[in-house]
Each structure stands twice: as structure tokens, then as C-alpha cells.
N, C-alpha and C. Protein backbone atom coordinates (compact mmCIF):
# COMPACT_ATOMS: atom_id res chain seq x y z
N UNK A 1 123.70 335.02 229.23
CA UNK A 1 123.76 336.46 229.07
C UNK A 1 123.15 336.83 227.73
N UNK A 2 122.35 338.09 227.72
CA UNK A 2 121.85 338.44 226.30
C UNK A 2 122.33 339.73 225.99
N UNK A 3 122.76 339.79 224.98
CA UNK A 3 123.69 340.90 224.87
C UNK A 3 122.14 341.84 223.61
N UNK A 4 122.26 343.32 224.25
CA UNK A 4 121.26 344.05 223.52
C UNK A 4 122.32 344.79 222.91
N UNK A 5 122.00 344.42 221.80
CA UNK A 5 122.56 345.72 220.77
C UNK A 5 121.75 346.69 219.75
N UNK A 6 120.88 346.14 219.30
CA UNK A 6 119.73 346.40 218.44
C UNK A 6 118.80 345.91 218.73
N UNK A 7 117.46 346.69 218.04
CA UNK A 7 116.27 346.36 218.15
C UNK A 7 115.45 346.26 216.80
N UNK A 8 114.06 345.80 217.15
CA UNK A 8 113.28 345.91 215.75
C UNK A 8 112.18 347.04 215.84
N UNK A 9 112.28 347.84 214.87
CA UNK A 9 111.37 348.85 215.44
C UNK A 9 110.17 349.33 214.00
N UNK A 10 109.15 349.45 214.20
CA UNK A 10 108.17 349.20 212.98
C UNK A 10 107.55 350.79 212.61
N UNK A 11 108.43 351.61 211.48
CA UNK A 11 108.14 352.95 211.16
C UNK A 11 107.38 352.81 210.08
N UNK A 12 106.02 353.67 209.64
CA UNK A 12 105.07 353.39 208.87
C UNK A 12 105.22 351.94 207.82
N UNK A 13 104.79 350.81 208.58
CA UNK A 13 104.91 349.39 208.51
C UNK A 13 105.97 349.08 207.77
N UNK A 14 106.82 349.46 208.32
CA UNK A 14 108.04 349.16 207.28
C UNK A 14 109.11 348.95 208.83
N UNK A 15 110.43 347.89 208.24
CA UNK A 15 110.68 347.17 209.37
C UNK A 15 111.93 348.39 209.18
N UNK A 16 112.91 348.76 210.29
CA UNK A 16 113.94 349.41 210.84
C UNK A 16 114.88 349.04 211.73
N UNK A 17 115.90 348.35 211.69
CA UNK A 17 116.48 347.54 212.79
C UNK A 17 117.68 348.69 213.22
N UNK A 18 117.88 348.60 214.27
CA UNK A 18 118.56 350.18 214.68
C UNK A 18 119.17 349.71 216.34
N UNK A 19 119.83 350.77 216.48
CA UNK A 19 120.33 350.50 217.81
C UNK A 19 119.81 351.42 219.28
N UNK A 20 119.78 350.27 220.27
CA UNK A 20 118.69 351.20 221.24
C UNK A 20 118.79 352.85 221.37
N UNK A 21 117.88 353.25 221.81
CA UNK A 21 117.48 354.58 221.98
C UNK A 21 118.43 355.38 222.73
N UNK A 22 119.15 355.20 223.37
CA UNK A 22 119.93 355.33 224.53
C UNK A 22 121.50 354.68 224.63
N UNK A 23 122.32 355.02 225.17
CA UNK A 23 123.71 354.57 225.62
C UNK A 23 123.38 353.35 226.36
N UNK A 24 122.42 353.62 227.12
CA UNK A 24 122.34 352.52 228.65
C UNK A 24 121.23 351.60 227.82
N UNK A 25 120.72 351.72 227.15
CA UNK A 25 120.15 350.42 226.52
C UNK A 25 120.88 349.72 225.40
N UNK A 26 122.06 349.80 225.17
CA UNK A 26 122.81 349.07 225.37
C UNK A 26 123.60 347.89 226.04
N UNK A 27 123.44 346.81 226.81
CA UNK A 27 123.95 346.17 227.61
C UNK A 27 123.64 344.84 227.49
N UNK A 28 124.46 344.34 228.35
CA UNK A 28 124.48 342.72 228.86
C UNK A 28 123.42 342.26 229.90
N UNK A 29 122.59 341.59 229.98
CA UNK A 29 121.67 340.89 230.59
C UNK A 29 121.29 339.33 231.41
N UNK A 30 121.77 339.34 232.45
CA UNK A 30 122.51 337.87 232.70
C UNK A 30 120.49 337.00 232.81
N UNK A 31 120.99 335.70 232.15
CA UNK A 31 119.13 335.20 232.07
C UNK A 31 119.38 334.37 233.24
N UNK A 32 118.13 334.15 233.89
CA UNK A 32 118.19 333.17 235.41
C UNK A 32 118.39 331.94 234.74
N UNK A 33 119.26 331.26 235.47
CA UNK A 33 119.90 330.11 235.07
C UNK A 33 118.99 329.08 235.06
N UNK A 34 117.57 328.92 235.80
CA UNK A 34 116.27 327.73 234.95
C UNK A 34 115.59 328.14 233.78
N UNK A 35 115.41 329.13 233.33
CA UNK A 35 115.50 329.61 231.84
C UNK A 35 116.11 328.90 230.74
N UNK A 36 117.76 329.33 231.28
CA UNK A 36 118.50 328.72 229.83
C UNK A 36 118.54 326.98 229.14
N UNK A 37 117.93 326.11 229.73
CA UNK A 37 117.40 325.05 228.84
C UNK A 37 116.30 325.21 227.87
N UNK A 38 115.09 325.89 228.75
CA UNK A 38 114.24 326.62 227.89
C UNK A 38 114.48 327.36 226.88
N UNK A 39 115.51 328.26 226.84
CA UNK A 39 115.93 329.43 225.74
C UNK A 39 116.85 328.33 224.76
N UNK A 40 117.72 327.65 225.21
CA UNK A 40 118.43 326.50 224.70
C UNK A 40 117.14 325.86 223.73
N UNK A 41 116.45 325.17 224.11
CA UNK A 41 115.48 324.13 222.94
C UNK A 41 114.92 324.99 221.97
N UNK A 42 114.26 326.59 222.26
CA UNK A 42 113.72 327.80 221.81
C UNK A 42 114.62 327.52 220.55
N UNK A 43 115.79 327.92 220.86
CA UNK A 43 116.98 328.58 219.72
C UNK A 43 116.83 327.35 218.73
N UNK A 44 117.17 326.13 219.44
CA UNK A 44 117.43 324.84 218.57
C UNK A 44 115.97 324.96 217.83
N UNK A 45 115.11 324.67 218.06
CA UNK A 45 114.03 324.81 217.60
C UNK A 45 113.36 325.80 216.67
N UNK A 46 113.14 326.79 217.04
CA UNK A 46 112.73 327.75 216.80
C UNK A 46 113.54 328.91 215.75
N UNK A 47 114.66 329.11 216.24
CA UNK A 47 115.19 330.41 215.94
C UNK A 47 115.40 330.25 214.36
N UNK A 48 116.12 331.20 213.88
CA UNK A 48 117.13 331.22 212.73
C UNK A 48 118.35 331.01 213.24
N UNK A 49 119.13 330.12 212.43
CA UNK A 49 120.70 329.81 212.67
C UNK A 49 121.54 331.63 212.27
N UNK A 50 122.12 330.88 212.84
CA UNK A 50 123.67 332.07 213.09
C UNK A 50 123.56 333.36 213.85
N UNK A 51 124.39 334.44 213.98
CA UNK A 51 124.85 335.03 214.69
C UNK A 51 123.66 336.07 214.50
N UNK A 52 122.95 336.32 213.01
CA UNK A 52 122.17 337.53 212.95
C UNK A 52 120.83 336.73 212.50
N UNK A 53 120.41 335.85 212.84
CA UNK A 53 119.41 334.74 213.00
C UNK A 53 118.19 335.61 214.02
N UNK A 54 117.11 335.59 213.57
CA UNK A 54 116.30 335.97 214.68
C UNK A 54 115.44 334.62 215.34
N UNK A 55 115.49 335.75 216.70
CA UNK A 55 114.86 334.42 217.92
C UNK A 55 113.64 333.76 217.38
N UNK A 56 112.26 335.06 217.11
CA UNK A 56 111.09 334.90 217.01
C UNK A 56 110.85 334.43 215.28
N UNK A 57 111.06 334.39 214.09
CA UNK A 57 111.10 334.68 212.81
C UNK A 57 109.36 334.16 212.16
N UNK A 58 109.13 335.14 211.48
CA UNK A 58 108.03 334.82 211.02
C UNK A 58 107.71 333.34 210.40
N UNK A 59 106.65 332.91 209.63
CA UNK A 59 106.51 331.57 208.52
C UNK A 59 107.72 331.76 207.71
N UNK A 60 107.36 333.66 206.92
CA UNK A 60 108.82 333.28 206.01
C UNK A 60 110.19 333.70 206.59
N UNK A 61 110.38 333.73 207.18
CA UNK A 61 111.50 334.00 208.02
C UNK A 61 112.02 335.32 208.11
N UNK A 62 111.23 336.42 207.78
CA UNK A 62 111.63 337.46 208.46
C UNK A 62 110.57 338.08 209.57
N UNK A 63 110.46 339.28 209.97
CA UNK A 63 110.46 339.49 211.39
C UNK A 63 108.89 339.29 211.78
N UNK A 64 108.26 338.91 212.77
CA UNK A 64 106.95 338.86 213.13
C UNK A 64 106.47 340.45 213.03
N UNK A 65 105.10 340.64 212.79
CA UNK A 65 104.54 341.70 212.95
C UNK A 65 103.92 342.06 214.00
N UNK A 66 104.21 342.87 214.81
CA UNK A 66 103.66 343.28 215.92
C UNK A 66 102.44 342.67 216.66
N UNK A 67 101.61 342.47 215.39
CA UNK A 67 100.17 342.11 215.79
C UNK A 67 100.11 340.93 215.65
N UNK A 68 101.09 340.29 215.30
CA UNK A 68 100.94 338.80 215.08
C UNK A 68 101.62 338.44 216.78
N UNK A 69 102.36 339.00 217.34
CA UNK A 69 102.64 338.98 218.47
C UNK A 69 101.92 339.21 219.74
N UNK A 70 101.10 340.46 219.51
CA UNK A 70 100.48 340.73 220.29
C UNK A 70 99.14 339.59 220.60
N UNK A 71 98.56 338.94 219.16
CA UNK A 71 97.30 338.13 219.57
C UNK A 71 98.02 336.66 220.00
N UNK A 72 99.50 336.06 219.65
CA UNK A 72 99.70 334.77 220.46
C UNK A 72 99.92 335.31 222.20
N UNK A 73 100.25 336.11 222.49
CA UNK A 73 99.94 336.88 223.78
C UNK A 73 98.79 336.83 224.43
N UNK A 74 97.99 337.51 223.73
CA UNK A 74 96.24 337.83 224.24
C UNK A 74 95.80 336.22 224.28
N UNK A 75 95.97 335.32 223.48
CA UNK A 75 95.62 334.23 223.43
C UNK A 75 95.98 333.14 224.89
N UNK A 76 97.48 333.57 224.97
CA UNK A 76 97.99 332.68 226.19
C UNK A 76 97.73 333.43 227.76
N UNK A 77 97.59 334.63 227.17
CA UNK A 77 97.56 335.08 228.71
C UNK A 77 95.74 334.75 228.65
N UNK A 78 94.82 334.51 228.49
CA UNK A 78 93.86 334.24 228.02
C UNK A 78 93.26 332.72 228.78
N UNK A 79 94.32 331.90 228.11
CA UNK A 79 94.45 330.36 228.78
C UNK A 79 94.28 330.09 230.06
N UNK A 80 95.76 331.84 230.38
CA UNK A 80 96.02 331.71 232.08
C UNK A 80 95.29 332.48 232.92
N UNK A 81 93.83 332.57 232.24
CA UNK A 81 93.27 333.51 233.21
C UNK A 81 93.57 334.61 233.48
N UNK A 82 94.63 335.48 232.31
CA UNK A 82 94.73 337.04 232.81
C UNK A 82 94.40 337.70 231.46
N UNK A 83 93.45 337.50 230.87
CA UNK A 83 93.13 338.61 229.59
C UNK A 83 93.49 339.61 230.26
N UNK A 84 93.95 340.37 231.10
CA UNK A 84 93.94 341.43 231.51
C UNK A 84 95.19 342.32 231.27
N UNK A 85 96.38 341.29 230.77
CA UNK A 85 97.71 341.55 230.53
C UNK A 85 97.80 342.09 229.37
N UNK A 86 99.02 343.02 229.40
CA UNK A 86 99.89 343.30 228.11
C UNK A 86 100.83 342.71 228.21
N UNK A 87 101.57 342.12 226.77
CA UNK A 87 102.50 341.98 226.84
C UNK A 87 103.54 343.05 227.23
N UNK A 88 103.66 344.17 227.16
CA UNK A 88 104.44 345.06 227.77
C UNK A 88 104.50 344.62 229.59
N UNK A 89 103.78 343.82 230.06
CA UNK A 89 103.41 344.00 231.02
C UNK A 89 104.44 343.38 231.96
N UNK A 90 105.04 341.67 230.43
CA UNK A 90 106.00 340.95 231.34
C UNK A 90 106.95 341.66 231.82
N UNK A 91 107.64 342.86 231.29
CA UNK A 91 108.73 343.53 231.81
C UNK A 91 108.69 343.97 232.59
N UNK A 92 107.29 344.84 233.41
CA UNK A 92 106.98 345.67 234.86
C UNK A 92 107.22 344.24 235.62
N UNK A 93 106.59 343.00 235.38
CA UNK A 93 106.64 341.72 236.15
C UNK A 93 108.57 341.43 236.45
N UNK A 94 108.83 341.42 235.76
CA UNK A 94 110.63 341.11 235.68
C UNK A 94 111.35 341.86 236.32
N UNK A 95 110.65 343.77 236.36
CA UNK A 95 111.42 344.58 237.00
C UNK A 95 111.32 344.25 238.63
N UNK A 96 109.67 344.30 238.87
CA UNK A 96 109.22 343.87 240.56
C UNK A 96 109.41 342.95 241.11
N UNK A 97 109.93 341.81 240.05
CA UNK A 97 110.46 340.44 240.65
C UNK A 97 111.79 340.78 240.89
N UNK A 98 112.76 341.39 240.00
CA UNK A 98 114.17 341.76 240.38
C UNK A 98 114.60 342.61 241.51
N UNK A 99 113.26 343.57 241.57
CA UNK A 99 113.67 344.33 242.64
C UNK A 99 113.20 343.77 244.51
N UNK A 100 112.17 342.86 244.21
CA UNK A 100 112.12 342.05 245.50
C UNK A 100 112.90 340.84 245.90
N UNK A 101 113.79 340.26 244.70
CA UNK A 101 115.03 340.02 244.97
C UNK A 101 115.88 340.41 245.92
N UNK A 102 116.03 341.97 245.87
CA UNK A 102 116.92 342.88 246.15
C UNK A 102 118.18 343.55 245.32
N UNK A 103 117.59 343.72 243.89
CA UNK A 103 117.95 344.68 243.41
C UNK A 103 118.11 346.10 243.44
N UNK A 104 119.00 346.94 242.76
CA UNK A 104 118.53 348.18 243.67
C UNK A 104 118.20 349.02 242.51
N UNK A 105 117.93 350.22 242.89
CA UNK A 105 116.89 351.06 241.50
C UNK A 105 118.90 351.23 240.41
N UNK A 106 119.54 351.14 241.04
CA UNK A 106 121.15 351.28 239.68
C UNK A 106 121.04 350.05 238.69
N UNK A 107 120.66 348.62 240.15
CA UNK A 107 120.72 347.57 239.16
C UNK A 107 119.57 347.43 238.21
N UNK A 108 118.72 348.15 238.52
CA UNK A 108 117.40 347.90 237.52
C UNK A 108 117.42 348.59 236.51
N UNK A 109 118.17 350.08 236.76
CA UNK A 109 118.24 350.95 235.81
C UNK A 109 119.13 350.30 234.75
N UNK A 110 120.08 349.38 235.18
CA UNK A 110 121.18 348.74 234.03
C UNK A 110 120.74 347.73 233.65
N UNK A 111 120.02 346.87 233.90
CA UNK A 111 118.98 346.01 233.57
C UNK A 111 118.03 346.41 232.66
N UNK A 112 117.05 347.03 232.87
CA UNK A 112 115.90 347.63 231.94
C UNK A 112 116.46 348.68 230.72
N UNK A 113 117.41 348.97 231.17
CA UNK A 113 118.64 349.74 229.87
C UNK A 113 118.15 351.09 229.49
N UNK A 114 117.76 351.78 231.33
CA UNK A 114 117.30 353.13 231.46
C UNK A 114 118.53 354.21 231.54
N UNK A 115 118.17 355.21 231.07
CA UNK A 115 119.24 356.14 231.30
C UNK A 115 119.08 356.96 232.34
N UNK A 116 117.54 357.17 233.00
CA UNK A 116 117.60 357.85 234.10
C UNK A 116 117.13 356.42 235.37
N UNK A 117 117.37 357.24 236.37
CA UNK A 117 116.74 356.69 237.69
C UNK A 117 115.18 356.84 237.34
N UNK A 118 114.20 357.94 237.15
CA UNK A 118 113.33 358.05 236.83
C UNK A 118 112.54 357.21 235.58
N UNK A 119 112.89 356.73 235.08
CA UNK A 119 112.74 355.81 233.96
C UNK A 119 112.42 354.70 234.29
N UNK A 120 113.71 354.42 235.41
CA UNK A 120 113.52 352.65 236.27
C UNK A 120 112.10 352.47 237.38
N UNK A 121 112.28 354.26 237.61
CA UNK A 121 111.08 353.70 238.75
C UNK A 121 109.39 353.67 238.15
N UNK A 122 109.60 353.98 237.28
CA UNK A 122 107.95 353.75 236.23
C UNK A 122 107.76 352.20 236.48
N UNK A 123 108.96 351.42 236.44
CA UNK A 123 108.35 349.71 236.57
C UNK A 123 108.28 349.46 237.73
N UNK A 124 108.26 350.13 238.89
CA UNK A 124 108.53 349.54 240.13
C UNK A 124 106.98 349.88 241.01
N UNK A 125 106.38 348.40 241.15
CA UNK A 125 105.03 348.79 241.61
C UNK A 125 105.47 347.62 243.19
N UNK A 126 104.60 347.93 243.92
CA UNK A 126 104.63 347.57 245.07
C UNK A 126 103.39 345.85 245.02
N UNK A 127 104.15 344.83 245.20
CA UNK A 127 103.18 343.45 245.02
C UNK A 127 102.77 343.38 246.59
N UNK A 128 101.50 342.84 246.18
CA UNK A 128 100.42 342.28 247.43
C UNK A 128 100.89 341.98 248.52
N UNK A 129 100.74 342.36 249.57
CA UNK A 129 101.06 341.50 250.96
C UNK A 129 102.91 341.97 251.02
N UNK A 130 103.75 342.32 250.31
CA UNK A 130 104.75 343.06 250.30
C UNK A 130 105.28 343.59 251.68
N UNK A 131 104.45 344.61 252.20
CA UNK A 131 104.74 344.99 253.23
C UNK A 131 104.81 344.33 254.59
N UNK A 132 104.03 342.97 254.32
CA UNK A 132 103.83 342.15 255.46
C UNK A 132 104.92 341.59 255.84
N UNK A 133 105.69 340.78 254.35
CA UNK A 133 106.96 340.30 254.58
C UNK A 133 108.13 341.65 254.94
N UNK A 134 108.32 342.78 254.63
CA UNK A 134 109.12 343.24 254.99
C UNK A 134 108.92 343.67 256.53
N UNK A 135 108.16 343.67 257.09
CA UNK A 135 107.95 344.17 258.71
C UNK A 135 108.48 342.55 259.00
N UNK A 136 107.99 341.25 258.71
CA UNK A 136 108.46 339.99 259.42
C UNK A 136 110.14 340.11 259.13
N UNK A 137 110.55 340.51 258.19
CA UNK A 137 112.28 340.47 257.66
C UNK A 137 112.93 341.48 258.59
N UNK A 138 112.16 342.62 259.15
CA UNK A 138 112.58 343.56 259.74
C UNK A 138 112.50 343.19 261.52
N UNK A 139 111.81 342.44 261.84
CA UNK A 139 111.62 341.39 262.90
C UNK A 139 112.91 340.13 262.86
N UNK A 140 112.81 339.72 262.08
CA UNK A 140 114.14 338.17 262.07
C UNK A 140 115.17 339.20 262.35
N UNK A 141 115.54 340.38 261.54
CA UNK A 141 116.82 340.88 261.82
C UNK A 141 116.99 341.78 262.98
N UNK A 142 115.77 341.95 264.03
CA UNK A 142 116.38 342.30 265.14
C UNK A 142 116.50 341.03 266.38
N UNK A 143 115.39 340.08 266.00
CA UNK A 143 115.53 338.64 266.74
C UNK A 143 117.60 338.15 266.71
N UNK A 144 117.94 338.59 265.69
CA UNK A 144 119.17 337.60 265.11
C UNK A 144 120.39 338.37 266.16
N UNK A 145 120.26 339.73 266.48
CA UNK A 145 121.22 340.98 267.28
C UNK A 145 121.06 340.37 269.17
């Protein structure tokens, strides 16, 4: 679980650590359970120790700069054949994966730590071939009656 309480937020280059924008961005975040070894070695590795330790921390150990973020990004998505990505982008990916799960636009809205319904559905794009599987799902479940 990742608990959001604060964020880092960068006001004329000067760092601001503050608490989300919103009531509902506030919350608990459960991580998919093949993740957490990954996030596990991350922390051991990587992080700053203790409770107000950051995940990402610069050389000198305070916060990365935006742009130092953004080009190990451009770089890897780069590797993988998608220069085409933002990093903003993994989160529309996380929302459309959660919601073809079968999440529903409440659970996404408490997830993405929206305060409106309208908010949640900005991430919700429709993936490729989508509709194909839901007409076959809509088929098994009258085969099954």
C-alpha cells in the first residue's frame, strides 16, 4: 500500500512539499503484488532511509529536478521503442489497465485521487481491439445461461 500524503511540487524553481490538491488525493493505494519485490530492492537500494526518506533522491540527496526526470524517461522509453511517451503518460496506462480489469469510474476516481467523476474520465481511453473482447465476454456469458 502507498499511502499519499504529500507531494513535491516545483514553484519558481524552488522546491515546495505540500499536501495534495484535493481531499480525495489524499489516499491509500494498494501496489500489485509482482511489483512489491521490485519496489522492495528500489527502497533497499535506492531510496533514503526512514520514514521521510525520499524514493527517487538526487546525487546529493535532495529532490530530483523535474528535468532530470523527465530525460531518464525520454531515454528509456526511447530504448523501448516509444519516444513517443510522456512520462505523464504511465498514469493514463495504469488508469486503462485498472479499468479493463474491471474497475469502476468510483474505483478509479479513489485511485487516481480525483475529486470529480469527470476528472477520472480524462484517463480513460478505449485500448485496441477492446471491443472485440467485450462482444466475445458478452457471448461466453450468454453460452454459460
Amino acid at each position: 500500500m502507498i499511502q499519499v500524503r504529500r507531494g513535491v511540487v516545483w514553484v519558481n524553481r524552488k522546491i515546495q512539499v505540500e499536501p495534495p490538491k484535493s481531499e480525495a488525493g489524499i489516499r491509500d493505494v494498494a501496489i500489485p503484488p509482482h511489483l512489491i519485490p521490485i519496489i522492495k530492492q528500489h527502497l533497499e537500494t535506492y531510496a533514503a532511509p526512514g520514514q521521510e526518506g525520499l524514493l527517487f533522491p538526487a546525487a546529493n540527496g535532495r529532490q530530483q529536478w523535474p528535468s532530470t526526470i523527465t530525460s531518464y524517461f525520454k531515454k528509456a522509453a526511447e530504448i523501448a521503442g516509444r519516444s513517443d511517451l510522456r512520462f505523464h503518460d504511465l498514469r493514463h496506462t495504469g488508469a486503462v489497465m485498472a479499468a479493463q480489469q474491471g474497475a469502476t469510474l468510483a474505483d478509479l476516481q479513489a485511485r487516481l485521487g480525483h475529486s470529480t467523476a469527470n476528472a477520472a474520465l480524462l484517463y480513460q481511453h478505449t485500448a485496441k481491439g477492446r471491443d472485440q473482447l467485450i462482444a466475445e465476454s458478452l457471448s461466453n456469458l450468454v453460452r454459460r445461461t
